[in-house]
N, C-alpha and C. Protein backbone atom coordinates (compact mmCIF):
# COMPACT_ATOMS: atom_id res chain seq x y z
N UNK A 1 102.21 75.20 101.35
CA UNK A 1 101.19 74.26 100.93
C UNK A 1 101.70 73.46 99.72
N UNK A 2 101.34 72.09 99.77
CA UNK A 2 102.04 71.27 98.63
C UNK A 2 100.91 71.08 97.69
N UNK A 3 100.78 71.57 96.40
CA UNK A 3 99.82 71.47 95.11
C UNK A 3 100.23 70.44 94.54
N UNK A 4 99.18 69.81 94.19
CA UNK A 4 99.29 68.36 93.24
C UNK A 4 99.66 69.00 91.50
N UNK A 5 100.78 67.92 91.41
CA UNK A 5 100.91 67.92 90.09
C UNK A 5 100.73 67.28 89.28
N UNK A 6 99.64 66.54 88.96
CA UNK A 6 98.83 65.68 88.19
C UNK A 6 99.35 66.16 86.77
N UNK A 7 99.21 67.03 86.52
CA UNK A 7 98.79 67.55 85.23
C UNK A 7 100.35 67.34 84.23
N UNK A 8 101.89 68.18 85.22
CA UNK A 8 103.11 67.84 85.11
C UNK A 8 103.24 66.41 84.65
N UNK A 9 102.54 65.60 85.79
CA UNK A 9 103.26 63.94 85.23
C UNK A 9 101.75 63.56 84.23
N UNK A 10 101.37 63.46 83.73
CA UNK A 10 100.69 63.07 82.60
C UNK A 10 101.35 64.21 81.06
N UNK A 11 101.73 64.84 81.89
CA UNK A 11 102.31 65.95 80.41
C UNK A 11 103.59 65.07 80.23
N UNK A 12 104.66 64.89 81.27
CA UNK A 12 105.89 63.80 81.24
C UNK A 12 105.31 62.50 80.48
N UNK A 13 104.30 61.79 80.67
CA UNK A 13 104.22 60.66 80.43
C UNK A 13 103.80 60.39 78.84
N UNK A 14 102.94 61.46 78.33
CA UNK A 14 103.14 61.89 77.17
C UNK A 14 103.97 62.08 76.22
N UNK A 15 104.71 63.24 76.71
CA UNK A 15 106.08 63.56 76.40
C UNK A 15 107.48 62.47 75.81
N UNK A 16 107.41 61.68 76.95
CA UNK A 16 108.19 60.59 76.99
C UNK A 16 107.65 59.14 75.69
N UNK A 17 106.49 59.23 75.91
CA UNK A 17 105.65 58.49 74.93
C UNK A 17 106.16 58.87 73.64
N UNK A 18 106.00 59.93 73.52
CA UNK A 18 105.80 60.31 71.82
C UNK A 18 107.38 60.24 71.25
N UNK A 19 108.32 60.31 72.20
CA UNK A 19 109.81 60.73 71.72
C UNK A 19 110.24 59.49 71.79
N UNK A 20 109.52 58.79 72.56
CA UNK A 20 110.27 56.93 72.46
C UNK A 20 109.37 56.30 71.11
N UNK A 21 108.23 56.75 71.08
CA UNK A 21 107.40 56.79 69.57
C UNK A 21 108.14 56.62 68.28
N UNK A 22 109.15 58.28 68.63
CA UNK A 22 109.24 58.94 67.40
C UNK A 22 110.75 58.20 66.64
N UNK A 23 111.27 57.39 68.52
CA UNK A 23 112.60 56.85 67.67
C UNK A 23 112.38 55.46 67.17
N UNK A 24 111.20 55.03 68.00
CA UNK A 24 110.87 53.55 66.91
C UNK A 24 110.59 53.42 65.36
N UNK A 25 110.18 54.89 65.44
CA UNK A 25 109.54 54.53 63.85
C UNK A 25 111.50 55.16 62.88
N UNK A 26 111.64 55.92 63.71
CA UNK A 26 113.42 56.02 62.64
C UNK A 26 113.71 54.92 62.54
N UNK A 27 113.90 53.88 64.08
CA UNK A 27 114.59 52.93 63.82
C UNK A 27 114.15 52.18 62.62
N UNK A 28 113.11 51.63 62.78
CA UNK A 28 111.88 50.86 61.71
C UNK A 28 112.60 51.65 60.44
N UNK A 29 112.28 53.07 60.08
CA UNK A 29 112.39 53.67 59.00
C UNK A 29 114.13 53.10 58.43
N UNK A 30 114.92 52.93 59.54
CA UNK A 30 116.26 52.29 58.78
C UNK A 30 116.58 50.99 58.88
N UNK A 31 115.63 50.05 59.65
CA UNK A 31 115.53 48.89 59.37
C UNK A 31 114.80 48.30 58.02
N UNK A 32 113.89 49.27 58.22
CA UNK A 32 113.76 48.82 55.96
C UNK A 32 114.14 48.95 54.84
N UNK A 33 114.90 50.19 55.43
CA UNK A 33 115.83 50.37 54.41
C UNK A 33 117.03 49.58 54.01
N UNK A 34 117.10 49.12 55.20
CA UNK A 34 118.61 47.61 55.13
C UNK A 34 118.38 46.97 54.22
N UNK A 35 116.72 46.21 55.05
CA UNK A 35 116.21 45.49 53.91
C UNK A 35 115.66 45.40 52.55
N UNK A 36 115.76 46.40 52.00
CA UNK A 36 115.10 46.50 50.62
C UNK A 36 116.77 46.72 50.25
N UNK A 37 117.62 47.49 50.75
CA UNK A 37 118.71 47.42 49.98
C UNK A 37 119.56 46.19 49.82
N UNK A 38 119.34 45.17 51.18
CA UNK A 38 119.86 43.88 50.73
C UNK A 38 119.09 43.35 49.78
N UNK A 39 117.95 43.19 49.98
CA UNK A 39 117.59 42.51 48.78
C UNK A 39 117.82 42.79 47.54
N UNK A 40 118.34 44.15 46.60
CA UNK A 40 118.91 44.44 45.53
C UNK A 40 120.60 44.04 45.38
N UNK A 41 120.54 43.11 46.22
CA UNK A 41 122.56 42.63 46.11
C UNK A 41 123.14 43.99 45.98
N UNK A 42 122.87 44.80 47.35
CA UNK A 42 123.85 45.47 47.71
C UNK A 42 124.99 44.59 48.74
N UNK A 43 126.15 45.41 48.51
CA UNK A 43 126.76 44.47 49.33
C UNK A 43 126.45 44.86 51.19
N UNK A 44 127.24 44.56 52.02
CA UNK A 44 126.97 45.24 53.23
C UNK A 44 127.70 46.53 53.74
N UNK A 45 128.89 46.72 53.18
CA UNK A 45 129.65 47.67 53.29
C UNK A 45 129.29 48.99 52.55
N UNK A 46 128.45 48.50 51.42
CA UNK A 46 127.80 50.02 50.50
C UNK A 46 126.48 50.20 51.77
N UNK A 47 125.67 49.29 52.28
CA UNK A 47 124.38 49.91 52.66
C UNK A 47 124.87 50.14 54.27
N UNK A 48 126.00 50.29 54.81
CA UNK A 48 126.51 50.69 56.06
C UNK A 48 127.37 52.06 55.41
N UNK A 49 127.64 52.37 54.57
CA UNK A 49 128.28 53.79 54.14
C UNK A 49 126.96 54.89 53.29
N UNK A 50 126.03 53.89 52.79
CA UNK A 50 124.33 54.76 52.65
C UNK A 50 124.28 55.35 53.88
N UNK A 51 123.99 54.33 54.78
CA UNK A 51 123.43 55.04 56.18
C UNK A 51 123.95 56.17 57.00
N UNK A 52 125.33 56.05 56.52
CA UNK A 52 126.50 56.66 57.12
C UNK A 52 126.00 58.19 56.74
N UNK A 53 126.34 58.25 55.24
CA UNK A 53 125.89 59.92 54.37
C UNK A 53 124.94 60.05 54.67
């Protein structure tokens, strides 16, 4: 007998949600950081070796 798995793909769709969520906001979280550090005349090579450490 084949049981519906409703429950599986809304748990996936969730799942998938929150972890594609969770890398927008890192990204965001190091896209502002670029920017606040350019704007203090960092050069580009110090705020690409920040990110690095």
């Amino acid at each position: 007998m084949k049981k519906e798995k409703n429950g599986y793909y809304i748990y996936s769709i969730v799942a998938v949600t929150v972890i594609i969520g969770l890398f927008a906001f890192v990204a965001f979280l190091l896209y502002d950081l670029v920017v606040k550090l350019a704007d203090k005349d960092y050069s580009n090579n110090t705020v690409i070796q920040t990110l690095i450490t």
